[in-house]
C-alpha atoms as a PDB file:
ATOM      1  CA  UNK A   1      29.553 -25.847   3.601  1.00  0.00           C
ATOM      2  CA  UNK A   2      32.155 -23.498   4.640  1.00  0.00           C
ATOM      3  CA  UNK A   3      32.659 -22.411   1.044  1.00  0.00           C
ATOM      4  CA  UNK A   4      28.800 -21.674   0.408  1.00  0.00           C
ATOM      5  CA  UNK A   5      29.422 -19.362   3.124  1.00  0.00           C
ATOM      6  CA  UNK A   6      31.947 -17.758   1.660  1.00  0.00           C
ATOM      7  CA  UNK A   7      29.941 -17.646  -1.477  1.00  0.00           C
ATOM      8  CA  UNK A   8      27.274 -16.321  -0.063  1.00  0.00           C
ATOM      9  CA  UNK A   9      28.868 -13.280   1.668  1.00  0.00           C
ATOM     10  CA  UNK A  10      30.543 -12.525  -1.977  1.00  0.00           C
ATOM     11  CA  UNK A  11      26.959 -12.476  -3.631  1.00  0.00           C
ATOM     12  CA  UNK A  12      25.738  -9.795  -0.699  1.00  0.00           C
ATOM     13  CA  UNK A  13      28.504  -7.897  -1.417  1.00  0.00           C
ATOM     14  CA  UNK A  14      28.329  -7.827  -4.963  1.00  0.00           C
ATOM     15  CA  UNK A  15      24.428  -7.284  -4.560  1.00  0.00           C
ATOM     16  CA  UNK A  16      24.768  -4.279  -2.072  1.00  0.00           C
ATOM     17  CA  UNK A  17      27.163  -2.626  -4.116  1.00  0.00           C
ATOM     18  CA  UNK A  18      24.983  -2.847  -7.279  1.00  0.00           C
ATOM     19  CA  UNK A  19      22.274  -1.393  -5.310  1.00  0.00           C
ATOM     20  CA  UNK A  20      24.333   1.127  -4.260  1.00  0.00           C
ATOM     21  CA  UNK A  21      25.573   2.322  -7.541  1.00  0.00           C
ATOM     22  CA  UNK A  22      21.948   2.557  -8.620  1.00  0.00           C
ATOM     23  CA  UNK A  23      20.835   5.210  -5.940  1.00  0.00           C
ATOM     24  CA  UNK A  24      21.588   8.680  -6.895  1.00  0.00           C
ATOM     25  CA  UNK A  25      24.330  10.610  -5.203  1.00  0.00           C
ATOM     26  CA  UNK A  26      22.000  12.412  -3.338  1.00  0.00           C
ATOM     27  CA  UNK A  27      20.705  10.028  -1.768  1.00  0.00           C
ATOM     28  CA  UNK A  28      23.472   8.060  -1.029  1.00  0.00           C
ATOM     29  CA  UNK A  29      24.990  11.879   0.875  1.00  0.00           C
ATOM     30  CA  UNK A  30      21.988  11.799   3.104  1.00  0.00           C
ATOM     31  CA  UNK A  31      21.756   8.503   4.074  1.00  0.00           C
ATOM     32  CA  UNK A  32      25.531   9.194   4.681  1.00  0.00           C
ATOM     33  CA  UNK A  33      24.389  12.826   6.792  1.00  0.00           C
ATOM     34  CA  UNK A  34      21.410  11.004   8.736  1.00  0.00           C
ATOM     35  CA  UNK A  35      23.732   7.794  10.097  1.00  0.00           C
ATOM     36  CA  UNK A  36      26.287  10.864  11.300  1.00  0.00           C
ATOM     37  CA  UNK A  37      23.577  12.622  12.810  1.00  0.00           C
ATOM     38  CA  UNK A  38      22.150   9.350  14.535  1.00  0.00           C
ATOM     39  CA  UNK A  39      25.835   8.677  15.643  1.00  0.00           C
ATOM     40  CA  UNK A  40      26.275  11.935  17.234  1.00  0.00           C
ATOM     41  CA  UNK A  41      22.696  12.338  18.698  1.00  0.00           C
ATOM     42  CA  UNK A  42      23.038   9.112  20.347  1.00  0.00           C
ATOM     43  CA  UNK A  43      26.019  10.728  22.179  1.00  0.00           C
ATOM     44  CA  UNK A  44      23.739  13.726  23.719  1.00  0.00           C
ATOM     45  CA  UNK A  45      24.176  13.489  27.597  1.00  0.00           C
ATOM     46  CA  UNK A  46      21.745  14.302  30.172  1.00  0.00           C
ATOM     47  CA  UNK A  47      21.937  17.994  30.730  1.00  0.00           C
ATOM     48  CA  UNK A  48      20.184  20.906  32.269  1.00  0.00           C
ATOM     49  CA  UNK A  49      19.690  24.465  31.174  1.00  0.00           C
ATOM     50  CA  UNK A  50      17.985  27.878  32.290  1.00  0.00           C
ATOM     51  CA  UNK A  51      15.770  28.829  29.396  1.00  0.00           C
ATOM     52  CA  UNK A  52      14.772  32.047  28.792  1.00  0.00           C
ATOM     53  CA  UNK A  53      11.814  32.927  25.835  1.00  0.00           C
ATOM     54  CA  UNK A  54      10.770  36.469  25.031  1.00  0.00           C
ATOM     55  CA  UNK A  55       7.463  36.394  23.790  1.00  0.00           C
ATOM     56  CA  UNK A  56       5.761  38.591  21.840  1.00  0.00           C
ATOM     57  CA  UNK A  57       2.309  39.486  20.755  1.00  0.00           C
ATOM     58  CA  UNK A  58       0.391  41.889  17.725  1.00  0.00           C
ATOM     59  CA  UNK A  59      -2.567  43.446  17.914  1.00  0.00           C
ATOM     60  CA  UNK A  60      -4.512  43.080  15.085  1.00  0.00           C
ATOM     61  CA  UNK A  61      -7.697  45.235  15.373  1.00  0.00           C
ATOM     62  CA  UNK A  62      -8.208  46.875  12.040  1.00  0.00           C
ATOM     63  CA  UNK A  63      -4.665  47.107  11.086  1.00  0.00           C
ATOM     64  CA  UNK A  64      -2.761  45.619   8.079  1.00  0.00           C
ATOM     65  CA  UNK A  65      -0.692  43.447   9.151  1.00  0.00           C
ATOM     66  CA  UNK A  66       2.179  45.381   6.979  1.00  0.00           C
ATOM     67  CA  UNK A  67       1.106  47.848   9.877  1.00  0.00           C
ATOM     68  CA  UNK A  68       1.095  45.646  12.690  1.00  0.00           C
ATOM     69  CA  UNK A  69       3.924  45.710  14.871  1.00  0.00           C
ATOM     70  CA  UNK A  70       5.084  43.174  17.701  1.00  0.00           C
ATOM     71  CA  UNK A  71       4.792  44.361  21.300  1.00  0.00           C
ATOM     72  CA  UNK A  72       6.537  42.287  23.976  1.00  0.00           C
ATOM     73  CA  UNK A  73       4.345  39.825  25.937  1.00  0.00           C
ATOM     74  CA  UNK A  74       6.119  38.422  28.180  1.00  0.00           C
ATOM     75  CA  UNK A  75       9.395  36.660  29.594  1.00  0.00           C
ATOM     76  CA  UNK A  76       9.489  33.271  30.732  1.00  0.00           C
ATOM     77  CA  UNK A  77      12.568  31.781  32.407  1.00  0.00           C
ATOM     78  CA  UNK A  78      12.195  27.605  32.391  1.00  0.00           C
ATOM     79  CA  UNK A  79      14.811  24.729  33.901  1.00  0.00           C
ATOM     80  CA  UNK A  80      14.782  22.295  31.109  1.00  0.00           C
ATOM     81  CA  UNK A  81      16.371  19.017  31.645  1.00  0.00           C
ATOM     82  CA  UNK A  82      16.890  16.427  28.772  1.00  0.00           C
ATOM     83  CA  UNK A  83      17.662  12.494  29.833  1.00  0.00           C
ATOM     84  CA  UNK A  84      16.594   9.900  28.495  1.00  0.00           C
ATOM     85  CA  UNK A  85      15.274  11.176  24.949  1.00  0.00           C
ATOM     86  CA  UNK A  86      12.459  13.446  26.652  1.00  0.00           C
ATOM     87  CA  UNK A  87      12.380  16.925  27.754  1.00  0.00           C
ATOM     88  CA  UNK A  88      11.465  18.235  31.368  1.00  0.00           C
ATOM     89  CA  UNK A  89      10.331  21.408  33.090  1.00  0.00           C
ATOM     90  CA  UNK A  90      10.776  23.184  36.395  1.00  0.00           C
ATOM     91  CA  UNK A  91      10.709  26.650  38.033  1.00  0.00           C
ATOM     92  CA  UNK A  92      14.271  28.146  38.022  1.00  0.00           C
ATOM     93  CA  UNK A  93      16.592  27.220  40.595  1.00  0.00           C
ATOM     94  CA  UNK A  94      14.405  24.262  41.222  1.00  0.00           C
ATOM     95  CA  UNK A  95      16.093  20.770  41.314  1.00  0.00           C
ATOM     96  CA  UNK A  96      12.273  18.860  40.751  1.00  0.00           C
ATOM     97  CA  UNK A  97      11.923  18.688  37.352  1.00  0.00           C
ATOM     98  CA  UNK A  98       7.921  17.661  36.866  1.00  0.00           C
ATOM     99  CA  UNK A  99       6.162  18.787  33.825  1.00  0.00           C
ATOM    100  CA  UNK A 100       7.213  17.429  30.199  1.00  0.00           C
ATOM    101  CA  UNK A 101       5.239  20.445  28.777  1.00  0.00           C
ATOM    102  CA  UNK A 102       6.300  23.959  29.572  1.00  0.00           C
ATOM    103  CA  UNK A 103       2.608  25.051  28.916  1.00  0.00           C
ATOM    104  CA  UNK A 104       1.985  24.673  32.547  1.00  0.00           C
ATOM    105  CA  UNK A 105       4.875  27.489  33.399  1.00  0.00           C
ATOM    106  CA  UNK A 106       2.570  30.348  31.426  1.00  0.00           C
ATOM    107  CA  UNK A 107      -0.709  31.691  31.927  1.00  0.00           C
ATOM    108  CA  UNK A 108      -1.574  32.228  28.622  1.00  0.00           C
ATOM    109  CA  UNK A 109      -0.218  32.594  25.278  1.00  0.00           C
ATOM    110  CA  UNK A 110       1.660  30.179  22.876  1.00  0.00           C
ATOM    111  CA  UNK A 111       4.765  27.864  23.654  1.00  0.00           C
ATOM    112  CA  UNK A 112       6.487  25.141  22.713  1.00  0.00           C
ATOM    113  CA  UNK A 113       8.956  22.381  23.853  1.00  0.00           C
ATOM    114  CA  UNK A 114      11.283  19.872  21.985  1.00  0.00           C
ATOM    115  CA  UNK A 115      13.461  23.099  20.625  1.00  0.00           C
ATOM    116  CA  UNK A 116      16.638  21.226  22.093  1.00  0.00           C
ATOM    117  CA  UNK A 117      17.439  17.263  21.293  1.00  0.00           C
ATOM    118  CA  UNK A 118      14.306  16.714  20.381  1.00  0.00           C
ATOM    119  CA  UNK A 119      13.929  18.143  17.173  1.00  0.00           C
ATOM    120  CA  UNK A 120      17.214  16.571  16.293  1.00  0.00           C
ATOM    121  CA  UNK A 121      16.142  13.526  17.071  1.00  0.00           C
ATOM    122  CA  UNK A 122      12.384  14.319  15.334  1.00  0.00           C
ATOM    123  CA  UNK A 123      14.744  15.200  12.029  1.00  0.00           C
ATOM    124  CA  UNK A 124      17.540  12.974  11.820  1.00  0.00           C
ATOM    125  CA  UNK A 125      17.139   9.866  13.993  1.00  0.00           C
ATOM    126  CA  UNK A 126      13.282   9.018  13.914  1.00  0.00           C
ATOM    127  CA  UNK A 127      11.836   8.633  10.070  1.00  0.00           C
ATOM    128  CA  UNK A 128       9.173  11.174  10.457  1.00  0.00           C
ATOM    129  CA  UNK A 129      11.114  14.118   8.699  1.00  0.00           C
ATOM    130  CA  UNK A 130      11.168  13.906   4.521  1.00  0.00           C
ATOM    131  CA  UNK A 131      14.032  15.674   2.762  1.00  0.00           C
ATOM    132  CA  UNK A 132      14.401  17.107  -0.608  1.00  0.00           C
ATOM    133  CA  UNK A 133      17.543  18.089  -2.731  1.00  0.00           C
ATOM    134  CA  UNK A 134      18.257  21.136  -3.351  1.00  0.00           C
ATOM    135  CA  UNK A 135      21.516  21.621  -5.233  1.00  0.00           C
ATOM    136  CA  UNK A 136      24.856  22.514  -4.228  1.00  0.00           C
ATOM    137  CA  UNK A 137      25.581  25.871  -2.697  1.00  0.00           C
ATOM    138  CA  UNK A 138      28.552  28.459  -2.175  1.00  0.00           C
ATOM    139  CA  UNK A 139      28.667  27.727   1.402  1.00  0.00           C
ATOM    140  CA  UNK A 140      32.023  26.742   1.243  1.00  0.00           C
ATOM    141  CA  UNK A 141      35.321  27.812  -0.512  1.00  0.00           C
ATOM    142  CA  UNK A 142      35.474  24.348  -2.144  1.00  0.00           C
ATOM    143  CA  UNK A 143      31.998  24.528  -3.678  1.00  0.00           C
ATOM    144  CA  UNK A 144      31.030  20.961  -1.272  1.00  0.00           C
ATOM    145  CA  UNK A 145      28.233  21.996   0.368  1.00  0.00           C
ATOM    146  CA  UNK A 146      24.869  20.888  -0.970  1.00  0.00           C
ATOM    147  CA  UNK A 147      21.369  21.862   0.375  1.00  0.00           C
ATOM    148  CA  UNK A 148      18.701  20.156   1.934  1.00  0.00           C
ATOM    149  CA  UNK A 149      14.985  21.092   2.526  1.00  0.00           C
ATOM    150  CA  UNK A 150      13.163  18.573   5.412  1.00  0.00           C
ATOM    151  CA  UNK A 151       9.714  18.948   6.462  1.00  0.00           C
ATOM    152  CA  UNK A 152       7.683  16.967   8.640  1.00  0.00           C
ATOM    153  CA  UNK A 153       4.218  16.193   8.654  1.00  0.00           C
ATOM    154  CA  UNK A 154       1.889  18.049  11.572  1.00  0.00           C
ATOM    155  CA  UNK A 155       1.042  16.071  14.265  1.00  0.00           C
ATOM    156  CA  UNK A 156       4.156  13.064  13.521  1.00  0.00           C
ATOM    157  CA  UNK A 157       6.282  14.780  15.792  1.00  0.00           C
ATOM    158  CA  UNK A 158       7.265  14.525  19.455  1.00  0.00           C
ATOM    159  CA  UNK A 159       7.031  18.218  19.735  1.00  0.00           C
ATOM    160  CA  UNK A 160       4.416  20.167  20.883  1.00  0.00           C
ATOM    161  CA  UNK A 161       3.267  23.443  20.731  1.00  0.00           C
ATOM    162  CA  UNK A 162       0.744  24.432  23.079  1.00  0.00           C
ATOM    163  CA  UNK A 163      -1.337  27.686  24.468  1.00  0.00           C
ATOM    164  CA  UNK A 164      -3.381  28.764  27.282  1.00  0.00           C
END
């Protein structure tokens, strides 16, 4: 028995390998890139930051929008706190962190949350984002750096972008 085992295990081997070796080299770098990614997300601590988003606006009446020039909107100043894979908001300086949607912090206007570990996590860890090849690139001295396009469909993500 112990030998069919043993067997066994060699087959898988052999099999995975094959498979391997049939998977373009492209493919076999990202998977390579997205278990590195998962790795290191995985490591993100809790944290806390003061957030600070300038927001602007255009006014469009008439004008081309070759003419139309941003005017500032707005400031707002957020406490985000990440644990546990999710995103939270609060006033600065306060410790109560109570909202998992910044929308609530602005009176109107656009704005959006999962900018931090989130995204990361939307890209690299969860299998909403696709990714496309896009050649090599002279990024670096040694010519090793290839390029990668990802999207992700709307509405797959756990981002949001919200208005009031």
């Amino acid at each position: 028995m112990r030998r069919f085992w043993k067997f066994a295990a060699a087959f898988l081997a052999i099999a995975c390998g094959a498979a391997a070796q049939d998977l373009a080299p492209q493919v076999l770098l990202l998977a390579r890139i997205r278990s590195h990614m998962r790795d290191e997300i995985s490591r993100v601590t809790n944290y806390t930051c003061l957030e600070t988003t300038a927001r602007f606006h255009s006014e469009h009446g008439g004008r081309s929008k070759a003419q139309s020039k941003m005017q500032p909107l707005d400031t707002v100043r957020l406490e985000v706190a990440y644990t546990n894979h999710r995103e939270w908001y609060g006033s600065p300086g306060d410790r109560n962190f109570s909202e998992d949607s910044p929308v609530a912090f602005v009176g109107s206007g656009m704005i959006g949350n999962g900018f931090f570990a989130i995204t990361l996590n939307n890209i690299f860890v969860s299998d909403l984002a696709t990714f496309t090849y896009r050649g090599r690139t002279l990024g670096r001295p040694d010519g090793m750096a290839v390029r990668f396009s990802s999207g992700s469909p709307v509405g797959r993500t756990n981002g949001f972008l919200g208005w009031r």
